[in-house]
N, C-alpha and C. Protein backbone atom coordinates (compact mmCIF):
# COMPACT_ATOMS: atom_id res chain seq x y z
N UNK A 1 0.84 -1.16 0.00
CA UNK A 1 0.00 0.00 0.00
C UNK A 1 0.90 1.24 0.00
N UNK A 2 0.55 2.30 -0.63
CA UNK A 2 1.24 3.19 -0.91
C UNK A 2 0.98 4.98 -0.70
N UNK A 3 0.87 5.70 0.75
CA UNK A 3 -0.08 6.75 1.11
C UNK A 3 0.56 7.89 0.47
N UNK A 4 -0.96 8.19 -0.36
CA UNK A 4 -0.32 9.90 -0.72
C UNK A 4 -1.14 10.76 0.37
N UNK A 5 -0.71 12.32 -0.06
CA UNK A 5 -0.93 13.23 0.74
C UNK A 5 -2.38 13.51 0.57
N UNK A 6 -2.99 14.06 1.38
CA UNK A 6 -4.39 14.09 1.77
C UNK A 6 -4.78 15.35 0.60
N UNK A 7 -5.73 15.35 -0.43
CA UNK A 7 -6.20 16.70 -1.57
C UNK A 7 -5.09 16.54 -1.89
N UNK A 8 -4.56 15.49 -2.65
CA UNK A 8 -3.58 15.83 -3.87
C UNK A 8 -3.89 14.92 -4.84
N UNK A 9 -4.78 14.45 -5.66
CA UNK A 9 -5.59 13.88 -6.97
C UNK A 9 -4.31 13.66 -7.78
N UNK A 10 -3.61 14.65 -8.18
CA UNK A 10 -2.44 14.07 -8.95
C UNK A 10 -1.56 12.82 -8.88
N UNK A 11 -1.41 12.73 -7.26
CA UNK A 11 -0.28 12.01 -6.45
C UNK A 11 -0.93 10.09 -6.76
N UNK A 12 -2.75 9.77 -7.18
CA UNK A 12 -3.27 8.96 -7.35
C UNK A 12 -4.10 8.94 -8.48
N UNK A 13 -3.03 8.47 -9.83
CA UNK A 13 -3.44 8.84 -11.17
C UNK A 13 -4.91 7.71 -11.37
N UNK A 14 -4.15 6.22 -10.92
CA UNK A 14 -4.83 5.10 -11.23
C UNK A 14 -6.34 5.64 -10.56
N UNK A 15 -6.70 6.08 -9.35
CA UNK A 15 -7.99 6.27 -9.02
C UNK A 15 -9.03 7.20 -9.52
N UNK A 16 -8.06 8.28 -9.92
CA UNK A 16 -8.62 9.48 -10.91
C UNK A 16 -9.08 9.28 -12.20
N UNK A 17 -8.84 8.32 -13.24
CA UNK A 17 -8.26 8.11 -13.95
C UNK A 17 -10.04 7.41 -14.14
N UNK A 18 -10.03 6.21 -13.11
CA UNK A 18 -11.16 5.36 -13.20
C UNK A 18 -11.99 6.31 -12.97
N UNK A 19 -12.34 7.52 -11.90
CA UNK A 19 -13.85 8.46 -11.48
C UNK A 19 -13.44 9.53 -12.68
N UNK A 20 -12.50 9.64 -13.53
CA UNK A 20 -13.46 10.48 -15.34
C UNK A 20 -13.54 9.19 -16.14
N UNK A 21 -13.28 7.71 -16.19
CA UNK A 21 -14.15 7.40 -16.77
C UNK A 21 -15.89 7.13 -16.27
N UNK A 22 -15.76 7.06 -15.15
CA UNK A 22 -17.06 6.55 -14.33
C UNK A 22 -18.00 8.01 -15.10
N UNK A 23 -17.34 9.34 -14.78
CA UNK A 23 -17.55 10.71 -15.13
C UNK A 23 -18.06 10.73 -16.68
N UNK A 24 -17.74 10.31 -17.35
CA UNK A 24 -17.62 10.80 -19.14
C UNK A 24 -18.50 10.04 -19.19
N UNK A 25 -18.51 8.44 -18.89
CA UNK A 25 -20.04 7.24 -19.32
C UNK A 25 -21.45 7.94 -18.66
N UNK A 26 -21.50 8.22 -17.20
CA UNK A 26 -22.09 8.63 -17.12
C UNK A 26 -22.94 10.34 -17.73
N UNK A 27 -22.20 11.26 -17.80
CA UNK A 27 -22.38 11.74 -18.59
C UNK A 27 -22.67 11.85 -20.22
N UNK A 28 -22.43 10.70 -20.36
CA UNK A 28 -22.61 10.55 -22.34
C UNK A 28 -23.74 9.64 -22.27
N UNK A 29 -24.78 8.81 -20.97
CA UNK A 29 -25.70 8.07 -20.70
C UNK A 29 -26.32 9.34 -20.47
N UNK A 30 -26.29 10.17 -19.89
CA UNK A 30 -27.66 11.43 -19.18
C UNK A 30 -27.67 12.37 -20.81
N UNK A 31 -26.75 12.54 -21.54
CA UNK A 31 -26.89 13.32 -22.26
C UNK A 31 -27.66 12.41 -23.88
N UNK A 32 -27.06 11.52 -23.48
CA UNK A 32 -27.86 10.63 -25.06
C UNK A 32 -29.10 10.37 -24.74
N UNK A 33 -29.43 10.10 -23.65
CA UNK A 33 -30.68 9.59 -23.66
C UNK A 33 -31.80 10.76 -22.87
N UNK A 34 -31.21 12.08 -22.84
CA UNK A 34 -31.94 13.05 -22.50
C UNK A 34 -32.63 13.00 -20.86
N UNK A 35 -31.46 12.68 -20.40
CA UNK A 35 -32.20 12.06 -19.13
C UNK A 35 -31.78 13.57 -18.25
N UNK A 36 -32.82 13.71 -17.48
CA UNK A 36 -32.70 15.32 -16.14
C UNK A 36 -31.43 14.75 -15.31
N UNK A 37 -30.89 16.04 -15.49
CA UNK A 37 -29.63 15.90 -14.47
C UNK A 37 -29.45 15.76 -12.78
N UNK A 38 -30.74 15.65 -12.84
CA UNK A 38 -30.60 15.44 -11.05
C UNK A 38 -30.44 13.78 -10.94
N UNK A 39 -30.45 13.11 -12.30
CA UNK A 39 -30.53 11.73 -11.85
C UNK A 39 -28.86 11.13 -12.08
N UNK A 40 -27.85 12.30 -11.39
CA UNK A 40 -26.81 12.27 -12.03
C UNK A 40 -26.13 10.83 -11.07
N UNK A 41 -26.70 10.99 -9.54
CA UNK A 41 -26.07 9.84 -8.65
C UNK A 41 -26.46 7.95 -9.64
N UNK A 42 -27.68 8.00 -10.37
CA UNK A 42 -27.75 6.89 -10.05
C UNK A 42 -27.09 6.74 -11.89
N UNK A 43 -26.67 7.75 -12.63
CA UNK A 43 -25.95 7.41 -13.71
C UNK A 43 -24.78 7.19 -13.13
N UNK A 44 -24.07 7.73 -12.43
CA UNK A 44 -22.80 7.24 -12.23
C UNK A 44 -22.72 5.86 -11.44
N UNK A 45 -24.32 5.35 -10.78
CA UNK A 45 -23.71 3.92 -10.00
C UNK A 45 -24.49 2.96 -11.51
N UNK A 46 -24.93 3.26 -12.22
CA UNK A 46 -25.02 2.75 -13.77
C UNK A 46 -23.65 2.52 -14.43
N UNK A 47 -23.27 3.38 -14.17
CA UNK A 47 -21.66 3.47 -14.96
C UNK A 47 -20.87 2.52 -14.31
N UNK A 48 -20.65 2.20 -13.02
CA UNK A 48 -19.74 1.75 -12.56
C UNK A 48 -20.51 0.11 -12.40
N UNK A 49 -21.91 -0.27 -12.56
CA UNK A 49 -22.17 -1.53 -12.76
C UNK A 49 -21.91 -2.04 -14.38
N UNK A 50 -22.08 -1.32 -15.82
CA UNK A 50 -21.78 -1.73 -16.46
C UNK A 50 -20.23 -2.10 -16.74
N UNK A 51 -19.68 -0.96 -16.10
CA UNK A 51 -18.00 -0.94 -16.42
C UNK A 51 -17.31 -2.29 -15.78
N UNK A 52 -17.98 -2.44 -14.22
CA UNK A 52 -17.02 -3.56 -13.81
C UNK A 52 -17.40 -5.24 -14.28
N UNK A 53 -18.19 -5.49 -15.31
CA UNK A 53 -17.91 -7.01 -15.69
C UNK A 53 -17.13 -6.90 -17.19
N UNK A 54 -16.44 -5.07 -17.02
CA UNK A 54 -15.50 -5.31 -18.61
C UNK A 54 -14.39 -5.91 -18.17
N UNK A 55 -13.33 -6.34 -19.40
CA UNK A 55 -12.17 -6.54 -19.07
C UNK A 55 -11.27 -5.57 -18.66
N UNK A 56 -10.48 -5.98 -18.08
CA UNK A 56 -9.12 -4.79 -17.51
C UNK A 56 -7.70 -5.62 -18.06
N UNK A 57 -7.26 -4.51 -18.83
CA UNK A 57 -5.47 -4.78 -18.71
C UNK A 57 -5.11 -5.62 -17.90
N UNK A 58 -4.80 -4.94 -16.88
CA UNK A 58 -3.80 -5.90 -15.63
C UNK A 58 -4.01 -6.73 -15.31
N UNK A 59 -5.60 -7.43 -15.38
CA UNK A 59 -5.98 -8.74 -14.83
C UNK A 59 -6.13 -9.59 -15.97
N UNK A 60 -5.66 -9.36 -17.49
CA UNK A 60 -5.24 -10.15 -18.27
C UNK A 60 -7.31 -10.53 -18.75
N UNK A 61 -7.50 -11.64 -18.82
CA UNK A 61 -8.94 -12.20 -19.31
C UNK A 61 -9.60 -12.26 -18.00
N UNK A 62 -9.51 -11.63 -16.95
CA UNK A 62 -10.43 -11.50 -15.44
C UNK A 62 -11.17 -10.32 -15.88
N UNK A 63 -12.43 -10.31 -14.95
CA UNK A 63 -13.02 -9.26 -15.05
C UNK A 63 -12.75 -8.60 -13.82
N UNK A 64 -13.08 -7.15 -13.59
CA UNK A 64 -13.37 -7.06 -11.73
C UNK A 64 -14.08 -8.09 -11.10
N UNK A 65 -15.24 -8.76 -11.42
CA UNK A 65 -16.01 -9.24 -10.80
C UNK A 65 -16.00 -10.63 -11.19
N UNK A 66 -15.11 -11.18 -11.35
CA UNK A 66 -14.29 -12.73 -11.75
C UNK A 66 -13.36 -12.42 -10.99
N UNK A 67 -12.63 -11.46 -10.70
CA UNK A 67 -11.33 -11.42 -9.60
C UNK A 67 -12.14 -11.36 -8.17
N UNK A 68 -13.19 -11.06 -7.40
CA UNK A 68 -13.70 -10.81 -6.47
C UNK A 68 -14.57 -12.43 -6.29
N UNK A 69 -15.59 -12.23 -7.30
CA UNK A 69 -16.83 -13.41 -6.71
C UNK A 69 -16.19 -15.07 -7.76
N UNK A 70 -15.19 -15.01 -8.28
CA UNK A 70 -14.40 -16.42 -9.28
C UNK A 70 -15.58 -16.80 -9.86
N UNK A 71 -16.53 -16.26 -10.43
CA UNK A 71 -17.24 -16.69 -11.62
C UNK A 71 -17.41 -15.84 -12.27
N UNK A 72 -18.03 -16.45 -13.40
CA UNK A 72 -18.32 -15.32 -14.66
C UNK A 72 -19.85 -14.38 -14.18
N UNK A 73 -19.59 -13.15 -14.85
CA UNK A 73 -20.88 -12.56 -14.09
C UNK A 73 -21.99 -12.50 -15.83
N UNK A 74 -23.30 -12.95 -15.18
CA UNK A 74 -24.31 -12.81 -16.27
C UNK A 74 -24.53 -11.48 -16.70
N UNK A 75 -24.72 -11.31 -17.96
CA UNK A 75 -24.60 -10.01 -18.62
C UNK A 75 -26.02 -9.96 -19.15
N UNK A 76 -26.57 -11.15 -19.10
CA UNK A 76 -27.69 -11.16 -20.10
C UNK A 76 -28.95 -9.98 -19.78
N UNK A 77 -29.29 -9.65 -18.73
CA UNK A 77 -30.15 -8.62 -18.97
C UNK A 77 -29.99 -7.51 -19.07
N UNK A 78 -28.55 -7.37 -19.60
CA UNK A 78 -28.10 -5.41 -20.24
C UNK A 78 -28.20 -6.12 -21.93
């Protein structure tokens, strides 16, 4: 584990990095589909359920949620 300084976003690229993509999906979901911006909390927990059964780099053919629960997660009702 590795502590940066407390309000310094720069110092933790990898975490930043993931909340503008969480940021941009959700936003390109409220804006395509004309949705009111007050429903901005539950686009971004939209964003972060579709995002985590993608693949990731570092975990090679794992998903997030194949590295946590070791099965494949059902996709079928998106």
């Amino acid at each position: 584990m590795r502590l940066t300084a407390p309000y310094s976003p720069p110092q933790n690229g990898v975490a930043e990095q993931m909340n503008r993509t969480l940021t941009e999906l959700a936003r390109a979901n409220l804006n395509g589909q004309g949705i009111p911006e007050y429903l901005w909390e539950y686009a971004i927990s939209h964003a972060a359920y579709v995002r985590n059964p993608a693949y990731m780099k570092p975990m090679g053919t794992l998903t997030p949620y194949q590295g946590w629960f070791k099965n494949k997660p059902n996709i079928a009702h998106l």
